[in-house]
C-alpha atoms as a PDB file:
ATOM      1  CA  UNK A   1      84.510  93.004  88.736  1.00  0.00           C
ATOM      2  CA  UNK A   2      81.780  93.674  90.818  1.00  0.00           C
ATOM      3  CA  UNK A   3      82.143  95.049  94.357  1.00  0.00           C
ATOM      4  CA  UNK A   4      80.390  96.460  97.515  1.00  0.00           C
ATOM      5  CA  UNK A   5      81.769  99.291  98.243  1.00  0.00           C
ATOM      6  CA  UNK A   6      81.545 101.239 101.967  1.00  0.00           C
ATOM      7  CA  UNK A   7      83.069 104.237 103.211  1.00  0.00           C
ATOM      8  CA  UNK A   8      82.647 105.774 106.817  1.00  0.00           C
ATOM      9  CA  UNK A   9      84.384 109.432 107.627  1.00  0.00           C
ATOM     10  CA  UNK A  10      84.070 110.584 110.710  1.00  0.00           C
ATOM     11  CA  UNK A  11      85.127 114.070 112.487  1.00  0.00           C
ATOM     12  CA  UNK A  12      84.828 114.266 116.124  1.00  0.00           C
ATOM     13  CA  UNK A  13      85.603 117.531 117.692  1.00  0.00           C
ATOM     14  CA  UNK A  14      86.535 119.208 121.336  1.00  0.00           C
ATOM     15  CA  UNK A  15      83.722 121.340 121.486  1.00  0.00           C
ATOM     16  CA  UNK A  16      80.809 121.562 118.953  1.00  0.00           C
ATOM     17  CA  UNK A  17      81.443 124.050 116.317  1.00  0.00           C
ATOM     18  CA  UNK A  18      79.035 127.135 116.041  1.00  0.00           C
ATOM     19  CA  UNK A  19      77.776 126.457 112.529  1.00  0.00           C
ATOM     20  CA  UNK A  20      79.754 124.492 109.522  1.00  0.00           C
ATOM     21  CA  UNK A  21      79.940 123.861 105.832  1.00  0.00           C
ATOM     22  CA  UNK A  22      81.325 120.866 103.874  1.00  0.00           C
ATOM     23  CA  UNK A  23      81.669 120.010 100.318  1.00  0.00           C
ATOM     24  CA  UNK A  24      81.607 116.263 100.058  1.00  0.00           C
ATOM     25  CA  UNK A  25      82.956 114.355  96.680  1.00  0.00           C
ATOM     26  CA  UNK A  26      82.601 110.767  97.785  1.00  0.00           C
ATOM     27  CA  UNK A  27      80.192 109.101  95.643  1.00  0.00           C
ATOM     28  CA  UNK A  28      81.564 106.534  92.870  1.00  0.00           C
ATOM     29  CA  UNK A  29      81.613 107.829  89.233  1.00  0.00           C
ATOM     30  CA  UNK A  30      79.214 106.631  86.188  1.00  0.00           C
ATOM     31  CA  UNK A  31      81.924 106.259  83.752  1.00  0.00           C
ATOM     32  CA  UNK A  32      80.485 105.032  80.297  1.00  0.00           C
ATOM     33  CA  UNK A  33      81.857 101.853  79.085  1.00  0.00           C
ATOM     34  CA  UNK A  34      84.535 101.772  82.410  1.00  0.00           C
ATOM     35  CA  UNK A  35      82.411 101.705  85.536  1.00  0.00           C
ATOM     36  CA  UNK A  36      78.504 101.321  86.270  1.00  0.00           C
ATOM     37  CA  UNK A  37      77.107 102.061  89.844  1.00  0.00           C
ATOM     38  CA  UNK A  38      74.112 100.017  90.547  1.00  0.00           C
ATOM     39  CA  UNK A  39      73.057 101.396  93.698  1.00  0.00           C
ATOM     40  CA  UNK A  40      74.658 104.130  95.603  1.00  0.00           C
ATOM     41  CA  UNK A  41      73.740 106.128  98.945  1.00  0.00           C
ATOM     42  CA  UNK A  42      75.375 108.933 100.888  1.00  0.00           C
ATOM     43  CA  UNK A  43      74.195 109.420 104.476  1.00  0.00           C
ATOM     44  CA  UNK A  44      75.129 112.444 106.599  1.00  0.00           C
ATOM     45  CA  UNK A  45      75.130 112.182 110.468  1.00  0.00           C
ATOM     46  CA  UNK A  46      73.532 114.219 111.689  1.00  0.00           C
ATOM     47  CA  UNK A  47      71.273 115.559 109.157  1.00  0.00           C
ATOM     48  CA  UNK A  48      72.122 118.747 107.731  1.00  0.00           C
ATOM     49  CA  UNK A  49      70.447 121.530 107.702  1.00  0.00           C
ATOM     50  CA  UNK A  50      70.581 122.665 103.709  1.00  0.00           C
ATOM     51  CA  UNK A  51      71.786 119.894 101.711  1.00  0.00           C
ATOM     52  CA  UNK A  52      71.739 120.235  97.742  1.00  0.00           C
ATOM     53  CA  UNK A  53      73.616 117.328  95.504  1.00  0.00           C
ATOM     54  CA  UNK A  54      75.179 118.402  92.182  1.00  0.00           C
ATOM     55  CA  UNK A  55      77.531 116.904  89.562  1.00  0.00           C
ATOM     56  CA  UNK A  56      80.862 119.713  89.061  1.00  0.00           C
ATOM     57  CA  UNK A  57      82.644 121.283  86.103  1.00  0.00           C
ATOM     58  CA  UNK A  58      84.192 117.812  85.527  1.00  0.00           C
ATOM     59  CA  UNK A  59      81.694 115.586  86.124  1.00  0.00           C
ATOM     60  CA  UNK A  60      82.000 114.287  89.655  1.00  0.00           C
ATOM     61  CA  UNK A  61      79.381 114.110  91.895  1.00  0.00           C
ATOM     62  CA  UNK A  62      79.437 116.084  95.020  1.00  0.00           C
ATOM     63  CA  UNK A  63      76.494 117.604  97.986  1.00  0.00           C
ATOM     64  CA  UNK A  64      76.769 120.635  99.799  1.00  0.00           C
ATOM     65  CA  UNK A  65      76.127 120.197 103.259  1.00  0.00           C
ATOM     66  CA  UNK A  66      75.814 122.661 105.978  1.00  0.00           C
ATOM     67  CA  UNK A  67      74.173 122.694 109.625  1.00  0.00           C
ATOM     68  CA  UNK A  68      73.358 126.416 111.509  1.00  0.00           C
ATOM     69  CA  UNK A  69      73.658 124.724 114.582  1.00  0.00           C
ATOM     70  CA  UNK A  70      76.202 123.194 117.172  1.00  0.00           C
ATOM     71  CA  UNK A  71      77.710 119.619 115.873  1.00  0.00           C
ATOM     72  CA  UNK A  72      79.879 118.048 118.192  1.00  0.00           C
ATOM     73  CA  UNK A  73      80.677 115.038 115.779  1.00  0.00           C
ATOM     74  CA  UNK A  74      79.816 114.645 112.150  1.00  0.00           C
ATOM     75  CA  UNK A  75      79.530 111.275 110.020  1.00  0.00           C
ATOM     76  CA  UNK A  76      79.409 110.751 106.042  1.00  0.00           C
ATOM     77  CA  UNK A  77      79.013 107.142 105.220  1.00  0.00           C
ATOM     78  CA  UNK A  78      78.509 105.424 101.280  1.00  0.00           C
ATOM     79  CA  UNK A  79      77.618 102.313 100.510  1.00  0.00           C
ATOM     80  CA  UNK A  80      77.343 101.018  97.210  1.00  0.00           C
ATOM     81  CA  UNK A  81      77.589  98.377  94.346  1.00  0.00           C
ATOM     82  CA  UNK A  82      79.648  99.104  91.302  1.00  0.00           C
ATOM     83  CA  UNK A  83      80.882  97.177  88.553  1.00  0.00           C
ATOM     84  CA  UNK A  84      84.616  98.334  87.279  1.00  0.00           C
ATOM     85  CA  UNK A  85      85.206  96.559  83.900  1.00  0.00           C
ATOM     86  CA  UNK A  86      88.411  95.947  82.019  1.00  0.00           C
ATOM     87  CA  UNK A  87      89.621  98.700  79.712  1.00  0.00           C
ATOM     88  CA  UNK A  88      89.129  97.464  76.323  1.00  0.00           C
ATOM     89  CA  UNK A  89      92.306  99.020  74.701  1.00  0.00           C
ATOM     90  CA  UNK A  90      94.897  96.742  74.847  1.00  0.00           C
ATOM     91  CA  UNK A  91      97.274  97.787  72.366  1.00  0.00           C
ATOM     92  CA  UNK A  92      99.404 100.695  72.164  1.00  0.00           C
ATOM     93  CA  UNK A  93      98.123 103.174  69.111  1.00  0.00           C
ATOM     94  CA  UNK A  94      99.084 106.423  71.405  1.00  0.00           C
ATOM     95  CA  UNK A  95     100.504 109.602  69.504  1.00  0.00           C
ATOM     96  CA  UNK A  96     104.501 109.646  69.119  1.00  0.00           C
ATOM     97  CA  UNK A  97     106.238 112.137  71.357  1.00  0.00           C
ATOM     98  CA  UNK A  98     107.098 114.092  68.871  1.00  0.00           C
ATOM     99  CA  UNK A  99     103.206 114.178  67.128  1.00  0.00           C
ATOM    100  CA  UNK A 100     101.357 114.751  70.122  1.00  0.00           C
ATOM    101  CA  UNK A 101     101.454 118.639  70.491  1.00  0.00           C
ATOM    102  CA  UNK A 102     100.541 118.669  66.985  1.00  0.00           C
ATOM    103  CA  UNK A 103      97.137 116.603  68.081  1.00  0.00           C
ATOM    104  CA  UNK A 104      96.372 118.550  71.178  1.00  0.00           C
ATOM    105  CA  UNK A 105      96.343 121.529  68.834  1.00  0.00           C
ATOM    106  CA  UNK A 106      93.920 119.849  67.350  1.00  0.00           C
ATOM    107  CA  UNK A 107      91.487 119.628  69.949  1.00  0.00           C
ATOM    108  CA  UNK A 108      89.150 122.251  68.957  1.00  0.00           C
ATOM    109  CA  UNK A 109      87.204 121.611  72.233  1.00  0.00           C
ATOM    110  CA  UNK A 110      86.967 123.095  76.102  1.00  0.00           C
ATOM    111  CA  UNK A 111      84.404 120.390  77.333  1.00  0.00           C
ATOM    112  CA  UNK A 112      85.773 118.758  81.024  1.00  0.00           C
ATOM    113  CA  UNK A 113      87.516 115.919  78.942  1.00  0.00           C
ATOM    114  CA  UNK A 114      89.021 118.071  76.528  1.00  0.00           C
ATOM    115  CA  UNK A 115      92.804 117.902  77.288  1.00  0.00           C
ATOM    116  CA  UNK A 116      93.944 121.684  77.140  1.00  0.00           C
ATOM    117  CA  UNK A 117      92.355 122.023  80.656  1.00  0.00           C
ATOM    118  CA  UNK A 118      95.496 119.582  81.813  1.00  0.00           C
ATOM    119  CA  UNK A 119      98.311 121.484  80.759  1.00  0.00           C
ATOM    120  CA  UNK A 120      98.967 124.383  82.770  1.00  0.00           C
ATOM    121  CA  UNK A 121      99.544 124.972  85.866  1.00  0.00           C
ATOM    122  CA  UNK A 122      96.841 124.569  88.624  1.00  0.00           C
ATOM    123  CA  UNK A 123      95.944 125.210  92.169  1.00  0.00           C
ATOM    124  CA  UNK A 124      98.183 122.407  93.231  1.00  0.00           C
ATOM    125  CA  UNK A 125     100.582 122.028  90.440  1.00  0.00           C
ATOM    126  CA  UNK A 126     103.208 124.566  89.810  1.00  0.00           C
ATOM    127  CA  UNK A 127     105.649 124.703  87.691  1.00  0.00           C
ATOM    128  CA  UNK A 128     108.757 122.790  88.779  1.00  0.00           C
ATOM    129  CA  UNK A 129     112.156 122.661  86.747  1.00  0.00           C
ATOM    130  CA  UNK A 130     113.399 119.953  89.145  1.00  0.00           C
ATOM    131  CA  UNK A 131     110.666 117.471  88.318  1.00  0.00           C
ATOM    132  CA  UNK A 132     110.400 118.345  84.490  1.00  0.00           C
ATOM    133  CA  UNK A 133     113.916 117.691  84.326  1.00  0.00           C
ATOM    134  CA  UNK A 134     113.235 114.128  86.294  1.00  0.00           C
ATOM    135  CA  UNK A 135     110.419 113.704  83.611  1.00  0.00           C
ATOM    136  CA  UNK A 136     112.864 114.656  80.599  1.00  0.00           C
ATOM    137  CA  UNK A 137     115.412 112.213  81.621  1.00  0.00           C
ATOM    138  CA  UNK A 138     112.937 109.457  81.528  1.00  0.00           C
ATOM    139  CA  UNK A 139     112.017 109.779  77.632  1.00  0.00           C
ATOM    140  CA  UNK A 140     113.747 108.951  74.662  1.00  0.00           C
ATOM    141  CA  UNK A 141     112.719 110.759  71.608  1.00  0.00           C
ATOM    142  CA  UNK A 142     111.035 107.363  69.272  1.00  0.00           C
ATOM    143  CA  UNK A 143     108.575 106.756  72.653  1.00  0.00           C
ATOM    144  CA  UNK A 144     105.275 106.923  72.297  1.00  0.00           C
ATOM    145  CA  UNK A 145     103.357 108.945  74.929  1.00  0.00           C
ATOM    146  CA  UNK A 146     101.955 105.988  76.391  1.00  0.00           C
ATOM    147  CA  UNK A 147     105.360 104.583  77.072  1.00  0.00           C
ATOM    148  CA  UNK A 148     106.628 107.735  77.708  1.00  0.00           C
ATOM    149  CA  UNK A 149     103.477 108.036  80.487  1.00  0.00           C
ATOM    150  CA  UNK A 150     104.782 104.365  81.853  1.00  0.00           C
ATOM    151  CA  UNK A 151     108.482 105.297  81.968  1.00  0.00           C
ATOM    152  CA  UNK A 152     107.749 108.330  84.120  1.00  0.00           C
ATOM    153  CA  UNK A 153     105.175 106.438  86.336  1.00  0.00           C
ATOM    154  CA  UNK A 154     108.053 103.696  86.883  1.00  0.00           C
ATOM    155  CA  UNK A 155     111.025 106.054  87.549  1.00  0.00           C
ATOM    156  CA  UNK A 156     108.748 107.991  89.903  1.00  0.00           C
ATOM    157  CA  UNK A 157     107.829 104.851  91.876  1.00  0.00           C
ATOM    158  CA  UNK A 158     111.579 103.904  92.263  1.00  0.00           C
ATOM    159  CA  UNK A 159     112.822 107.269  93.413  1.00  0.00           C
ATOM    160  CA  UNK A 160     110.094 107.394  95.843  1.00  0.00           C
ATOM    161  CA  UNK A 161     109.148 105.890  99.152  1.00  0.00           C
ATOM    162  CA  UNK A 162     105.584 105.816 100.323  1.00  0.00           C
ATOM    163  CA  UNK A 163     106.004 107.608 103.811  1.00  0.00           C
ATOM    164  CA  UNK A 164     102.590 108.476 105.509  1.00  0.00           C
ATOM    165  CA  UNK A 165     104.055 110.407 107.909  1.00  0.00           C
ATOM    166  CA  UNK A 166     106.204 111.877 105.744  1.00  0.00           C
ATOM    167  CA  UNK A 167     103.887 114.596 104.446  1.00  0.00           C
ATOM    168  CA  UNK A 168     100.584 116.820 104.889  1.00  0.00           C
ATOM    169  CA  UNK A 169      97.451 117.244 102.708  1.00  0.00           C
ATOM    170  CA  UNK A 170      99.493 120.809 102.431  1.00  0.00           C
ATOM    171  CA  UNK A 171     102.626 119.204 100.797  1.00  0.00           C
ATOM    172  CA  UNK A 172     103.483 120.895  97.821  1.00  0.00           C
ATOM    173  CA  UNK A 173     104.708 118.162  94.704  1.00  0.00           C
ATOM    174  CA  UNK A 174     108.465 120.001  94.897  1.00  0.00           C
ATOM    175  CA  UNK A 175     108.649 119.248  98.805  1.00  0.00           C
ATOM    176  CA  UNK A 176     107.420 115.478  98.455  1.00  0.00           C
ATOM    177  CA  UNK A 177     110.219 115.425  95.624  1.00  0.00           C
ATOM    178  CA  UNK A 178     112.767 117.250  97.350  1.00  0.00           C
ATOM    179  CA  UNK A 179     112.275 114.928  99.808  1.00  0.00           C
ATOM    180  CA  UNK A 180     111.724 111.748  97.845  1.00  0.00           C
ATOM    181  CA  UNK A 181     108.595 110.941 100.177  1.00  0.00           C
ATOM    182  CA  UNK A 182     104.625 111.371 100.444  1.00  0.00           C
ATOM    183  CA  UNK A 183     101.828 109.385 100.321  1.00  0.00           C
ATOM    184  CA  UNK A 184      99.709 108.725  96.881  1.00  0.00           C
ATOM    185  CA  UNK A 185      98.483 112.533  96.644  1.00  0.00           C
ATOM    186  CA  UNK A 186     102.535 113.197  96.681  1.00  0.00           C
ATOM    187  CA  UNK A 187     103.277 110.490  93.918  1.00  0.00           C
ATOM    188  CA  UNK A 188     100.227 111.637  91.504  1.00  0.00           C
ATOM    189  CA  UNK A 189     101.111 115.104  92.211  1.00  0.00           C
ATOM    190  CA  UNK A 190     104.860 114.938  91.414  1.00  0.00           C
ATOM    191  CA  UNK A 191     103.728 112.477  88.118  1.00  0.00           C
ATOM    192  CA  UNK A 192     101.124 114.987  87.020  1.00  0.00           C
ATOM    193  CA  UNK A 193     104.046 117.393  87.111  1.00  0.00           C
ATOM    194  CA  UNK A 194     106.269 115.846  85.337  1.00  0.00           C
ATOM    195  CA  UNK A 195     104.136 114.899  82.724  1.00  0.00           C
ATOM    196  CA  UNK A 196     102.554 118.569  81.973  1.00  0.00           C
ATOM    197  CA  UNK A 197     106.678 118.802  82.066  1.00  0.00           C
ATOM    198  CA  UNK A 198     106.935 117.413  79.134  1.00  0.00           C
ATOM    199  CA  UNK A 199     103.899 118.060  77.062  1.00  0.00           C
ATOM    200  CA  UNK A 200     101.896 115.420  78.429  1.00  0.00           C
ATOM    201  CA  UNK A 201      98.157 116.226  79.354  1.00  0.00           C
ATOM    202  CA  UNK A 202      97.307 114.891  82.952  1.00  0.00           C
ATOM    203  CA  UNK A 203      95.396 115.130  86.200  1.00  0.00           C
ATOM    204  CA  UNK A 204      94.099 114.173  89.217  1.00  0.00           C
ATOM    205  CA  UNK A 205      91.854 110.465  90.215  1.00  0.00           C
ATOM    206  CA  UNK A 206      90.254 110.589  93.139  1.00  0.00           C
ATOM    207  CA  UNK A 207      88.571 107.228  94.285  1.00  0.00           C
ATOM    208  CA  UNK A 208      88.917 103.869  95.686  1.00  0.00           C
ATOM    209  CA  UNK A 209      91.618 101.121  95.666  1.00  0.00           C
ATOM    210  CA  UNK A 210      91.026  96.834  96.432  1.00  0.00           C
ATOM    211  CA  UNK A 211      93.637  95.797  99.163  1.00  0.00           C
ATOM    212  CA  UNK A 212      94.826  92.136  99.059  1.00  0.00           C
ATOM    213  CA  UNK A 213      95.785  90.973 102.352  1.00  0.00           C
ATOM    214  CA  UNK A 214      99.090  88.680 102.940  1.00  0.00           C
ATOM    215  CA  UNK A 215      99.054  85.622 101.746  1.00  0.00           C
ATOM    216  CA  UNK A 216      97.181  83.220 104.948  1.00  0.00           C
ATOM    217  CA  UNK A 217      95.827  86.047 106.759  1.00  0.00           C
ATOM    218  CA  UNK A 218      92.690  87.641 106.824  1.00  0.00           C
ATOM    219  CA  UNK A 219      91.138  90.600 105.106  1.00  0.00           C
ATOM    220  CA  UNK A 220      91.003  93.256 107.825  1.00  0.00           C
ATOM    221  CA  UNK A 221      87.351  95.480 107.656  1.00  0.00           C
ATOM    222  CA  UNK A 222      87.532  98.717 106.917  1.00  0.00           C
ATOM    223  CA  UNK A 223      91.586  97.900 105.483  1.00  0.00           C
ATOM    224  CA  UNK A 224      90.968  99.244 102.016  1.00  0.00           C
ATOM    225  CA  UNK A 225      91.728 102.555 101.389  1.00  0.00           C
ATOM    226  CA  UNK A 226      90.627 105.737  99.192  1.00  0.00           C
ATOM    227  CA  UNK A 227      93.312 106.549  96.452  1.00  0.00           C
ATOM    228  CA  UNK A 228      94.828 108.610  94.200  1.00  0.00           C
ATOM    229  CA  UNK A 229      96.754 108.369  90.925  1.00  0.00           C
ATOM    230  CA  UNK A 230      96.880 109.594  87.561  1.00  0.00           C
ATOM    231  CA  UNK A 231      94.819 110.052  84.125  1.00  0.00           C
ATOM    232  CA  UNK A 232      96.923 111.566  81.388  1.00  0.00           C
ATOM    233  CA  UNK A 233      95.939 112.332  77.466  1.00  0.00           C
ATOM    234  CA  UNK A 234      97.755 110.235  74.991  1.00  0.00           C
ATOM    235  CA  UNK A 235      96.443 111.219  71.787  1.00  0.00           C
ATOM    236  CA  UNK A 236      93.533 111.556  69.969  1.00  0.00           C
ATOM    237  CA  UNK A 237      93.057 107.763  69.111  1.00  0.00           C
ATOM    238  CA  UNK A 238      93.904 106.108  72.539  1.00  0.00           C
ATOM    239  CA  UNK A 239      92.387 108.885  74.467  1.00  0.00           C
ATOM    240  CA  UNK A 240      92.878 109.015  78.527  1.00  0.00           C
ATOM    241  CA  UNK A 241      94.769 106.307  80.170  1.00  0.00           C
ATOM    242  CA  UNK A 242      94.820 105.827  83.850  1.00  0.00           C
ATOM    243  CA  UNK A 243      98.282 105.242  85.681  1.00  0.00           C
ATOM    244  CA  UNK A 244      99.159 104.767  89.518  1.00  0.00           C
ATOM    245  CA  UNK A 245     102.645 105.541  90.534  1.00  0.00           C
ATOM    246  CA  UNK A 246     101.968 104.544  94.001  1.00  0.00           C
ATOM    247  CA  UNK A 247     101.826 100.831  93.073  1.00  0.00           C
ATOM    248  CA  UNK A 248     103.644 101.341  89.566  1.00  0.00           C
ATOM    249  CA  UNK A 249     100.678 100.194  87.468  1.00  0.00           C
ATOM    250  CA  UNK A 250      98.150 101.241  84.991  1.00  0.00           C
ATOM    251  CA  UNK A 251      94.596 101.484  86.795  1.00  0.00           C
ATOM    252  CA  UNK A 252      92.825  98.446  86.558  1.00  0.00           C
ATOM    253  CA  UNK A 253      89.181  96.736  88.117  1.00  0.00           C
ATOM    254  CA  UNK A 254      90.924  96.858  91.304  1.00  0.00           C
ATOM    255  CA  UNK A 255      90.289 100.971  91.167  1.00  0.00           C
ATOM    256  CA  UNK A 256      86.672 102.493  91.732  1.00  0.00           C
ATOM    257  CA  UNK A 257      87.104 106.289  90.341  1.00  0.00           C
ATOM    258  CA  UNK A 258      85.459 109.183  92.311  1.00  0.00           C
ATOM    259  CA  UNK A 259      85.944 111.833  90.158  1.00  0.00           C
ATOM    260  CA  UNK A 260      88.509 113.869  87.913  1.00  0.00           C
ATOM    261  CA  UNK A 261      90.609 117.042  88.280  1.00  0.00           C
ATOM    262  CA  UNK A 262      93.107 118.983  87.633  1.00  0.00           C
ATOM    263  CA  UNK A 263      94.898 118.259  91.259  1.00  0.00           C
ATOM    264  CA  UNK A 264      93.980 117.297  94.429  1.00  0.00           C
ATOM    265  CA  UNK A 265      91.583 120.823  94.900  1.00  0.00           C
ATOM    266  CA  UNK A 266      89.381 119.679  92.253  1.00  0.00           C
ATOM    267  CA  UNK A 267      88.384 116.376  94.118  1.00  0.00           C
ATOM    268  CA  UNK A 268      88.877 116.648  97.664  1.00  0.00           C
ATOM    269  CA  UNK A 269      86.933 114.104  99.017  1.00  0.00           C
ATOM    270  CA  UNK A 270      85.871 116.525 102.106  1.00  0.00           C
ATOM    271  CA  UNK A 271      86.070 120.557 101.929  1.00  0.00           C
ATOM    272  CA  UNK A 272      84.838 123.197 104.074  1.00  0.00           C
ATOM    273  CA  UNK A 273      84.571 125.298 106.947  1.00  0.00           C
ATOM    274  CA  UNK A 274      83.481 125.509 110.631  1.00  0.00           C
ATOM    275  CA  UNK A 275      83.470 128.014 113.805  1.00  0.00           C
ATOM    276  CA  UNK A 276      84.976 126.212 116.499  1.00  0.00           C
ATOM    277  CA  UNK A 277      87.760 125.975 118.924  1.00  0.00           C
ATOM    278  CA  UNK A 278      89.818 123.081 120.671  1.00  0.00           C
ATOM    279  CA  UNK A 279      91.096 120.588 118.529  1.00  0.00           C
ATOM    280  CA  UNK A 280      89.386 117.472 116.323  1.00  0.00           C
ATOM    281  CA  UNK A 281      89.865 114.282 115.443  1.00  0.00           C
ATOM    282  CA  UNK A 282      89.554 112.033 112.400  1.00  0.00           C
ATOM    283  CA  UNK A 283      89.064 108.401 111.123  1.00  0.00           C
ATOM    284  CA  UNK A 284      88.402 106.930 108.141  1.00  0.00           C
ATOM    285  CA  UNK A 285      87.530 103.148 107.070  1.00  0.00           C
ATOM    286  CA  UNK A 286      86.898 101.820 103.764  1.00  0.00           C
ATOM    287  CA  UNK A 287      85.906  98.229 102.401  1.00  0.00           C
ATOM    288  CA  UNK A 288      85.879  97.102  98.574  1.00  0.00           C
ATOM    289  CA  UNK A 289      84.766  93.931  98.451  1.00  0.00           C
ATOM    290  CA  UNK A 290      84.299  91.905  95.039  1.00  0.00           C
ATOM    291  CA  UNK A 291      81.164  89.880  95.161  1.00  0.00           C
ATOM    292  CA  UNK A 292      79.675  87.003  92.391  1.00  0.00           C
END
């Protein structure tokens, strides 16, 4: 599929801030094989004052932008055209359950893709007995880890409800869980821990998601949305898959990846700092739109 892809963020504030600092990850991935970006832009408003563009530890592209004077109002907008294509593995030759730890020993490697970085804990994903228990129950021993990876991503989505009120870019995964609640940050992070649970390499997608409107009505601009779900390790033959709990699905052309992480931290579309007071005010509008 190939789509135009456009995404405006923009921060208004109650007083303009003495100086700030942002680390943006925003910019569609170059996957090999998976996802080609044609043409791609990212324009900051109002021009920074340093800007330097660099690709991260795990390959995603991200700029460093910072102004040393007042801002009242700042504005990142990409455009784009990508092509997503279809996975080419269609059938399931993922490690048993019971053979996978014996495979990621085998990974004599720390590159980003390696899987070892994807098994401990991380900034955002603790330990949680609750959810590895909720991950346990899911499996039965003859799975493989791809159907164990589906069975988790399918119980999750039924014992949750999407709630966008329901939870903060702060939630922890064991109070979205707890709660049974949380918006796609809460389901991948509550699936990635469930997963590392059980023995299961997995992290973070950051990136972009195709809305359908209703049948007979029109597509809405700026409707789509940014997105998160889940990449976890399933052997050394079948590799990474990609899995969304949020929508109960593996990943498909419909999903434009940003980047890759270990949690949310890793890929936070917009990070920083500023010296300000009052309050400030945010919006956000996206449109993926497949052309010919």
């Amino acid at each position: 599929m190939f789509y135009d892809l456009k995404l405006v963020i923009e921060y208004h504030y109650d007083y303009p801030t003495d100086r700030a600092r942002n680390m943006l990850r925003l910019m569609p991935a170059r996957l090999a094989g998976l996802q080609e970006v044609q043409t791609a832009a990212l324009v900051v408003t109002p021009r920074p004052d340093e800007r330097h563009d660099l690709t991260d530890y795990f390959g995603t592209s991200a700029s460093q932008v910072a102004w040393a004077r007042p801002v009242s109002a700042l504005r990142f907008e990409v455009t784009a055209k990508v092509e997503r294509k279809e996975d080419p593995r269609a059938m399931d030759v993922s490690a048993s359950l019971q053979t996978l730890p014996r495979e990621l020993a085998q990974q004599a490697s720390l590159a980003p893709v390696a899987p070892h970085h994807f098994t401990q804990p991380s900034a955002r994903i603790l330990r949680s007995p609750a959810i590895t228990a909720f991950g346990q129950d899911c499996l039965i021993r003859e799975m493989s880890t791809l159907e164990a990876i589906e069975a988790i991503g399918h119980a999750l989505h039924r014992e949750m409800e999407f709630d966008a009120s329901a939870t903060t870019v702060d939630t922890s995964a064991t109070e979205a869980f707890t709660a049974r609640r949380g918006v796609c940050q809460d389901f991948a992070h509550i699936m990635i821990t469930a997963l590392r649970g059980v023995g299961i390499p997995a992290g973070y997608v950051s990136g972009f998601l195709r809305t359908n409107p209703p049948p007979g009505q029109e597509r809405l601009e700026g409707a789509d949305a940014m997105h998160a779900w889940v990449r976890a390790w399933a052997g050394s033959e079948m590799g990474w898959v990609e899995f969304d709990p949020t929508n109960n699905q593996f990943a498909g052309t419909d999903y434009i990846v940003v980047g890759y992480g270990r949690d949310y931290a890793d890929v936070a579309p917009v990070r920083g700092a500023l010296r300000s007071m009052g309050g400030a005010t945010t919006t956000q509008a996206v449109d993926v739109i497949p052309r010919p």
